[in-house]
Protein backbone atom coordinates (compact mmCIF):
# COMPACT_ATOMS: atom_id res chain seq x y z
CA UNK A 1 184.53 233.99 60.77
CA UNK A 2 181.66 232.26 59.65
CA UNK A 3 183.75 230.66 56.94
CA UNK A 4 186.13 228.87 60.00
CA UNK A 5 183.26 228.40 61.86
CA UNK A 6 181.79 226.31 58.90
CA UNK A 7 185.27 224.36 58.59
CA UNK A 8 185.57 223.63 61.87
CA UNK A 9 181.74 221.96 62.18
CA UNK A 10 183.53 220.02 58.77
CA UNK A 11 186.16 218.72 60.21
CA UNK A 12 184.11 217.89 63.29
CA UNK A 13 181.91 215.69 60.47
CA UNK A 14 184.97 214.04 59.27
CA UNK A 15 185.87 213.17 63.20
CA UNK A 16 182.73 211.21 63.31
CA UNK A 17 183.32 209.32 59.89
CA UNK A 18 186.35 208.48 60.61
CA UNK A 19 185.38 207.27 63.85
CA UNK A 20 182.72 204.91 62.05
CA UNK A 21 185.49 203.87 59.78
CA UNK A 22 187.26 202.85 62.70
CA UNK A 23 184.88 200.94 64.46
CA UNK A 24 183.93 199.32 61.21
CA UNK A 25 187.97 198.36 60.53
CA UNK A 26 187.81 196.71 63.99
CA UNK A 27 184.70 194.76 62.92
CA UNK A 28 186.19 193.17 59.87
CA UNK A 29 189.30 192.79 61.56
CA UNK A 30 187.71 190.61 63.92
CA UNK A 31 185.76 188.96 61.79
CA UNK A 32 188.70 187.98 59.86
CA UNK A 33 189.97 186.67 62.46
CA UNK A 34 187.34 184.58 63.71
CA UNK A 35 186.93 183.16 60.02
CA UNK A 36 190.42 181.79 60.14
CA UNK A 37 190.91 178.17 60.36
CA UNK A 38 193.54 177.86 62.74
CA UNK A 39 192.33 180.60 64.53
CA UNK A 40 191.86 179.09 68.61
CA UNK A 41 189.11 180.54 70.78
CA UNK A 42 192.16 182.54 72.63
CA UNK A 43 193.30 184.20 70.06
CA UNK A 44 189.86 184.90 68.94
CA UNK A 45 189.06 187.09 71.91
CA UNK A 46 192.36 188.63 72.29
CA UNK A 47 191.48 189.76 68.76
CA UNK A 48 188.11 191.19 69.76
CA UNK A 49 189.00 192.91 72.77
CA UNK A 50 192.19 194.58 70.60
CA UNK A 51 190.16 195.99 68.18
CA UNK A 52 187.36 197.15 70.86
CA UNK A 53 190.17 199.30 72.45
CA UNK A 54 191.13 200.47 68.93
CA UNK A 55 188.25 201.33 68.48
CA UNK A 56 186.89 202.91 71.22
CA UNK A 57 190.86 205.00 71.28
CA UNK A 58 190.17 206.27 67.64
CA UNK A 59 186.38 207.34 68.34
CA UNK A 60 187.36 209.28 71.46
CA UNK A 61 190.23 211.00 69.88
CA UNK A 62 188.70 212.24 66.56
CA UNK A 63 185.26 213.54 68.04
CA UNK A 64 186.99 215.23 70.92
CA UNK A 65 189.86 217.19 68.62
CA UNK A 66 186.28 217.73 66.10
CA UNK A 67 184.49 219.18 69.43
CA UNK A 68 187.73 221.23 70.30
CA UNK A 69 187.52 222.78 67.19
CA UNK A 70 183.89 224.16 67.54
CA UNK A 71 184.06 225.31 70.78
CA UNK A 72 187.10 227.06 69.59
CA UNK A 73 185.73 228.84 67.18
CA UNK A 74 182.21 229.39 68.68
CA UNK A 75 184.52 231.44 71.58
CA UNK A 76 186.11 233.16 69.48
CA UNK A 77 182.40 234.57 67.58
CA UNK A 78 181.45 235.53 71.22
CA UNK A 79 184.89 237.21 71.87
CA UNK A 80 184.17 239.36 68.52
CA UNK A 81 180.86 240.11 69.44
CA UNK A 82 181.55 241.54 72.59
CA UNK A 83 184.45 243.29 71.49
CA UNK A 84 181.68 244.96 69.14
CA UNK A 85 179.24 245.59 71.41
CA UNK A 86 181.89 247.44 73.80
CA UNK A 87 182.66 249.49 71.41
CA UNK A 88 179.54 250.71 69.95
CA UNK A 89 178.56 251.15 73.42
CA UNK A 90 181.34 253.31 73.67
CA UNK A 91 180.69 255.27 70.80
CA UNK A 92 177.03 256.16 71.78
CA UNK A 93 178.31 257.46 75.56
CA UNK A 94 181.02 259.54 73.78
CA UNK A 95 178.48 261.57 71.48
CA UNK A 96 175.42 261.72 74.24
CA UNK A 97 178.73 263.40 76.24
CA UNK A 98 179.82 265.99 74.10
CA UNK A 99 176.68 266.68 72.28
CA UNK A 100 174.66 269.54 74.01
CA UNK A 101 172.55 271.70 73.38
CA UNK A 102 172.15 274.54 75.12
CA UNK A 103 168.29 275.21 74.78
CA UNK A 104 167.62 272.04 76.69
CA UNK A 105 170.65 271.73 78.47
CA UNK A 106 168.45 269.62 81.29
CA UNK A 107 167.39 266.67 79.06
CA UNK A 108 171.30 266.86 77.50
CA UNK A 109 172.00 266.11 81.20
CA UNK A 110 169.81 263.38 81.77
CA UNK A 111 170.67 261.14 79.01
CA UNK A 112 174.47 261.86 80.29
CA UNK A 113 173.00 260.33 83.90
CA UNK A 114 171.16 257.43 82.06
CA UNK A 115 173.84 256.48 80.05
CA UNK A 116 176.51 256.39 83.12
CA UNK A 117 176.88 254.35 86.41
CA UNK A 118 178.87 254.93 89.41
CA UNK A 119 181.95 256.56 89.96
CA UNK A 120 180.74 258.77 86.91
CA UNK A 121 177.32 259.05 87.31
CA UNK A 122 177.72 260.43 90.88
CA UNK A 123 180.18 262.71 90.41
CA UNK A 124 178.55 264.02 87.43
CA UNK A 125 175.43 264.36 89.09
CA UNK A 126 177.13 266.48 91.49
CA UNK A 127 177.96 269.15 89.43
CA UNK A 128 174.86 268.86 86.94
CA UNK A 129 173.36 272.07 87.92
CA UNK A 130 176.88 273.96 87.23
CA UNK A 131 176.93 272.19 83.78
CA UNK A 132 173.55 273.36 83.08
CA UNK A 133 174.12 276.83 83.69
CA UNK A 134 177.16 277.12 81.80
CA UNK A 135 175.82 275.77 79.04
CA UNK A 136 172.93 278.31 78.89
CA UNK A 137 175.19 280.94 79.63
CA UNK A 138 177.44 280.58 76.68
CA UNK A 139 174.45 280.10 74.61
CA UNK A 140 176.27 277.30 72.24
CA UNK A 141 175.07 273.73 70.95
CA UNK A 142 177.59 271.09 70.34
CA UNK A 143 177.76 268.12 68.37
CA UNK A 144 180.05 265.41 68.62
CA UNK A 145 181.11 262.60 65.67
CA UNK A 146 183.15 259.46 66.77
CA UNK A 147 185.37 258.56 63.70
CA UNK A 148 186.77 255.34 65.50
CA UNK A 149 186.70 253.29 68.79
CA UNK A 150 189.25 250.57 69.94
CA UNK A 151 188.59 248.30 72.69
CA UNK A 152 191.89 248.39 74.84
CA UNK A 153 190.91 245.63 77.08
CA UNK A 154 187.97 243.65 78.27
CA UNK A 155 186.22 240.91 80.59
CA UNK A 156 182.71 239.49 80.38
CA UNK A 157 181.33 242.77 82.10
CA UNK A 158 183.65 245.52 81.67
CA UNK A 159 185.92 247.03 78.90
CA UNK A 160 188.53 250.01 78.60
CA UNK A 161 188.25 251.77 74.83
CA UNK A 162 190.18 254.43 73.29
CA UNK A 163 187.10 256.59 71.29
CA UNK A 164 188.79 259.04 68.83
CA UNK A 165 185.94 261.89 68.13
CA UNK A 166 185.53 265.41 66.80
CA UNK A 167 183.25 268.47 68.08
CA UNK A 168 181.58 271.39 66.68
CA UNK A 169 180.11 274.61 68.21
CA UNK A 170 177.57 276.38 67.20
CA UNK A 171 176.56 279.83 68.68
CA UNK A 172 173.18 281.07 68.96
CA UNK A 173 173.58 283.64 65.35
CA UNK A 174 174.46 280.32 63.87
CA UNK A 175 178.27 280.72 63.38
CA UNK A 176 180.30 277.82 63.36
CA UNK A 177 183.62 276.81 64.68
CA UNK A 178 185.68 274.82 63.42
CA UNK A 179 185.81 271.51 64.35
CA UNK A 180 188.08 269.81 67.10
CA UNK A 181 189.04 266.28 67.63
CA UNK A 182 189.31 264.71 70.93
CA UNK A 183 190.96 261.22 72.24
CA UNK A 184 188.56 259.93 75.27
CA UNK A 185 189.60 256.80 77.45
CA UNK A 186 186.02 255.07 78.30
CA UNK A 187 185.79 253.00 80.93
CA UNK A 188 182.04 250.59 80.41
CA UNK A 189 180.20 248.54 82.74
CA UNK A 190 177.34 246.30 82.04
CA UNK A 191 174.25 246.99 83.77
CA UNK A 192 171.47 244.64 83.41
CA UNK A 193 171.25 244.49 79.86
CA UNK A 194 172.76 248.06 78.98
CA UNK A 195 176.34 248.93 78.79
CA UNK A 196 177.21 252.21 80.39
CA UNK A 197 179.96 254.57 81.44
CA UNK A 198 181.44 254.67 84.98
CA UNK A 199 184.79 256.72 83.78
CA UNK A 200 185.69 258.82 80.96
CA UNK A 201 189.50 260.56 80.72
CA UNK A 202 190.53 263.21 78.00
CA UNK A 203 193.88 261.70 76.65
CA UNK A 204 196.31 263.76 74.69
């Protein structure tokens, strides 16, 4: 990226040279003209005025495909780096989700609640106390990995991404379980300057 990016403020460069090689071809062609001997005071100006337009046609041209090209590839940089931040964001809901532990099961829950807006946040927060109490009841701690995370779609302040992740349980002797993978459908929304979860689905 930073390659094209660097090519494009090139070519923007060579717009602007060329441009100055245009203008300066009009000069001499005018000048040229002037110097002729049978050249009339008519001509002379029709001359000047012809390569002003040329000019002014080729400068215009060149510096606005150069600019294209920038802008173009300074979107597409800001296109890639939200797409990146979406998805790390994404990544960091899915594991403060599934990872619990079961001694603190209350703090577990809070970062859940900071990490979420509404319609999540509310309806989680609803049935925080329940979650609490199972979790002490079954006397397990969980921890979650994400092994990928694909953004699905996205705007300026929202994104859908596919998080593919894995669990493991641990019981209060120790004992392990084997692990399990999931398939979550995250639904983000920016919040001031955070990203959080409003929606979360289990997909096959």
């Amino acid at each position: 990226m930073a390659e094209q990016f660097d090519e494009a403020e090139a070519n923007a460069a060579a717009a602007e040279q060329k441009a100055v090689e245009a203008r300066a071809l009009a000069d001499r062609l005018s000048a040229e003209r002037d110097a002729a001997p049978d050249a009339t005071p008519g001509r002379k100006s029709g001359w000047t005025r012809l390569a002003a337009v040329f000019a002014l046609i080729a400068t215009i041209a060149l510096l606005t495909a150069g600019g294209f090209m920038i802008k173009h590839q300074r979107d597409v940089r800001a296109h890639d780096r939200a797409r990146a931040e979406f998805a790390a964001a994404a990544r960091q809901v899915v594991v403060t989700l599934m990872s619990i532990d079961f001694k603190n099961p209350q703090e577990s829950v809070q970062q859940i609640v900071d990490n979420s807006v509404d319609p999540f946040r509310q309806e989680f927060q609803g049935a925080a106390d329940d979650f609490v109490k199972v979790s002490q009841d079954a006397k397990v701690t969980t921890k979650a990995t994400v092994n990928a995370a694909g953004v699905q779609s996205m705007t300026a302040d929202a994104a859908v991404v596919m998080v593919a992740a894995s669990s493991t349980v641990t019981n209060a002797e120790g004992a392990e379980e084997a692990p399990r993978n999931w398939r979550l459908m995250v639904d983000l929304k920016r919040e001031g300057d955070q990203i959080k979860m409003s929606k979360v689905e289990f997909v096959p």
